[in-house]
Protein backbone atom coordinates (compact mmCIF):
# COMPACT_ATOMS: atom_id res chain seq x y z
CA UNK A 1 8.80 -20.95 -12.63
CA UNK A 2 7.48 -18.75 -15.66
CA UNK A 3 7.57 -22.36 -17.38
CA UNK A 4 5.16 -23.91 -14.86
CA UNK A 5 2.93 -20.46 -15.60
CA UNK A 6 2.84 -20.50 -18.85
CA UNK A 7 2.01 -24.16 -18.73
CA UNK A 8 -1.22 -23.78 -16.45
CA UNK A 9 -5.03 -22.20 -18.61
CA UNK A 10 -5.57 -18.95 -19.44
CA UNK A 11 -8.01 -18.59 -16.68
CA UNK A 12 -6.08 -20.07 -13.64
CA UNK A 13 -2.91 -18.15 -15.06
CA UNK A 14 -5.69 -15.04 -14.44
CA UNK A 15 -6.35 -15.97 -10.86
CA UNK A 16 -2.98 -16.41 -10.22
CA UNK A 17 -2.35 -12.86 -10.98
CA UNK A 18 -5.13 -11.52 -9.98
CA UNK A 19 -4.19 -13.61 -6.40
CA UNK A 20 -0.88 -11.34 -6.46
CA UNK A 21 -2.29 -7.81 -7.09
CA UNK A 22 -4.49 -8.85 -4.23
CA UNK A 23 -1.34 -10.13 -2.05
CA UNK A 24 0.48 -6.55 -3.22
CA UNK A 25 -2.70 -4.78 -2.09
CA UNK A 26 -2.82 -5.86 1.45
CA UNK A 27 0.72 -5.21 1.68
CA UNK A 28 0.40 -1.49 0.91
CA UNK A 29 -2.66 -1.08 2.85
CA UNK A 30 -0.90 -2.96 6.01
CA UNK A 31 1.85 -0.77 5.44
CA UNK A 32 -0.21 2.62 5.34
CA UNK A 33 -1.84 1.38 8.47
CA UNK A 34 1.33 0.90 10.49
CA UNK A 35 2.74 4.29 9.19
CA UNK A 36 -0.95 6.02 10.73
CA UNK A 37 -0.69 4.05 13.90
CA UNK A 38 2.79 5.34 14.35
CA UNK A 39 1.58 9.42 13.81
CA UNK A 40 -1.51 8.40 16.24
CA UNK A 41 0.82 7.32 18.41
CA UNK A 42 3.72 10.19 18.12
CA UNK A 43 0.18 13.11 18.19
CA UNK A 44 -0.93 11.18 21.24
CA UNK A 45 2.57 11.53 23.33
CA UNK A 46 2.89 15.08 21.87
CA UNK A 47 -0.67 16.00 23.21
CA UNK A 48 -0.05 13.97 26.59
CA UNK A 49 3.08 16.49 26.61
CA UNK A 50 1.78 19.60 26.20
CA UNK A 51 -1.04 18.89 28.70
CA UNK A 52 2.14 18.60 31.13
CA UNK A 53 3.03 22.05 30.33
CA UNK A 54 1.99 25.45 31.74
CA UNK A 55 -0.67 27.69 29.57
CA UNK A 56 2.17 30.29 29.44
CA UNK A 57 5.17 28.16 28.60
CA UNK A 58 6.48 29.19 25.24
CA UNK A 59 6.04 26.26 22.40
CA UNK A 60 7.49 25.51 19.03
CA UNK A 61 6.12 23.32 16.24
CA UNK A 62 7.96 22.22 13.44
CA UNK A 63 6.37 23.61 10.07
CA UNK A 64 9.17 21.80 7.47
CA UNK A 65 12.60 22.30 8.39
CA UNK A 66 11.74 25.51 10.68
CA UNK A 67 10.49 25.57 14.13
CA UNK A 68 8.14 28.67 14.72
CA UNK A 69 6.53 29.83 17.83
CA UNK A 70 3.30 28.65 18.45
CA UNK A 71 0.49 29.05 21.22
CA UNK A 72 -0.34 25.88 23.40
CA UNK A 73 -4.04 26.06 22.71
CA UNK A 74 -3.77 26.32 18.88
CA UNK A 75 -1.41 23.53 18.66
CA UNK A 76 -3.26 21.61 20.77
CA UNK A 77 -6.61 22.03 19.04
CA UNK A 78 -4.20 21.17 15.73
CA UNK A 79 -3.12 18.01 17.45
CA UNK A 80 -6.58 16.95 18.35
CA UNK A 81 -8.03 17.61 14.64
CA UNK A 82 -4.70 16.02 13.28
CA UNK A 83 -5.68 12.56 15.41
CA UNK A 84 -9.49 12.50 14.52
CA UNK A 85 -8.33 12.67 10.69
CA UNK A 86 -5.72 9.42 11.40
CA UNK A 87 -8.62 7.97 13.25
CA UNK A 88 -10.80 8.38 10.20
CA UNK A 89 -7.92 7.12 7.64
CA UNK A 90 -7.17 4.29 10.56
CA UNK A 91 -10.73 3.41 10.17
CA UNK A 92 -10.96 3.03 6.43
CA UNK A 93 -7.68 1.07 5.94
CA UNK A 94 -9.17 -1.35 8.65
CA UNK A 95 -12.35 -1.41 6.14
CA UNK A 96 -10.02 -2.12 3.11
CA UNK A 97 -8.14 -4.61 4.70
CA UNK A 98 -10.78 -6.77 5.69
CA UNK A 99 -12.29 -6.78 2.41
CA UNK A 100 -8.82 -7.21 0.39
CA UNK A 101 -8.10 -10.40 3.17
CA UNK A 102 -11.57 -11.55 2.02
CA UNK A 103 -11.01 -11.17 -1.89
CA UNK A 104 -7.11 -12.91 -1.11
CA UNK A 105 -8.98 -15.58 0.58
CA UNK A 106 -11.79 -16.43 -1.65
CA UNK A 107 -9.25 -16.00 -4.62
CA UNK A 108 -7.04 -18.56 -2.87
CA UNK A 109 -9.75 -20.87 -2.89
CA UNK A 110 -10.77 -20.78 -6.48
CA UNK A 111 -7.04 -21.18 -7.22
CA UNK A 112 -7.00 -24.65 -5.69
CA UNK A 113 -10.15 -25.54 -6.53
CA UNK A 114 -8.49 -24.99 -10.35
CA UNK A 115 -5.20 -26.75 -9.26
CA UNK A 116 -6.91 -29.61 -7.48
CA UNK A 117 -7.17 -33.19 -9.67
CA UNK A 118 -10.11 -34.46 -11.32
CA UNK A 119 -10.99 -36.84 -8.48
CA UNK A 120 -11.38 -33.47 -6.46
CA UNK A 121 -8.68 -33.63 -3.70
CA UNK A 122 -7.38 -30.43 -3.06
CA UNK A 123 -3.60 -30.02 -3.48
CA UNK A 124 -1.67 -30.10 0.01
């Protein structure tokens, strides 16, 4: 395979890696994405929990490996700021994945426009 690389010009062997840094890219950011929907989604059942519970009842919150008392109303307001800030970060890697899907798409095109014969057929 490094053969058929090293074979192709200096410019399509470019896009081609420029094509992967793009492809590794969109792999992180999808990853980072599902790893904030998954903390939206554990704040949101935590929040829906804690609106089950009395103002009085006693509450604990994890702060590394200890669990310290805690009152309802702080960790609630906590929660709340904790799930506008994933919103936010949800909201930007949405951003930077359209764009990086854009750049992996227009790069993919170039590609086979450079891969494509002379008589202009694209590869299939």
């Amino acid at each position: 395979m490094s053969d058929e690389i090293s074979s192709l010009p200096p410019n399509v062997q470019e896009r081609l890696l420029r094509l992967q840094q793009l492809q590794q890219t969109l792999q992180s950011i999808l990853a980072q994405k599902q790893q904030v929907d998954m903390e939206k989604t554990e704040v949101d059942q935590t929040v829906a929990e804690l609106s089950k519970t009395t103002e009085d009842a006693v509450i604990y919150k994890a702060i590394g490996s200890l669990l310290v008392k805690a009152e309802k109303p702080k960790v609630t307001e906590e929660l709340v700021e904790r799930k506008e800030l994933l919103d936010t970060r949800s909201t930007v890697l949405a951003r930077q994945e359209e764009r990086i899907r854009s750049q992996v798409k227009e790069a993919q095109t170039k590609l086979q426009e450079d891969l494509s014969p002379v008589s202009g057929q694209p590869l299939s």
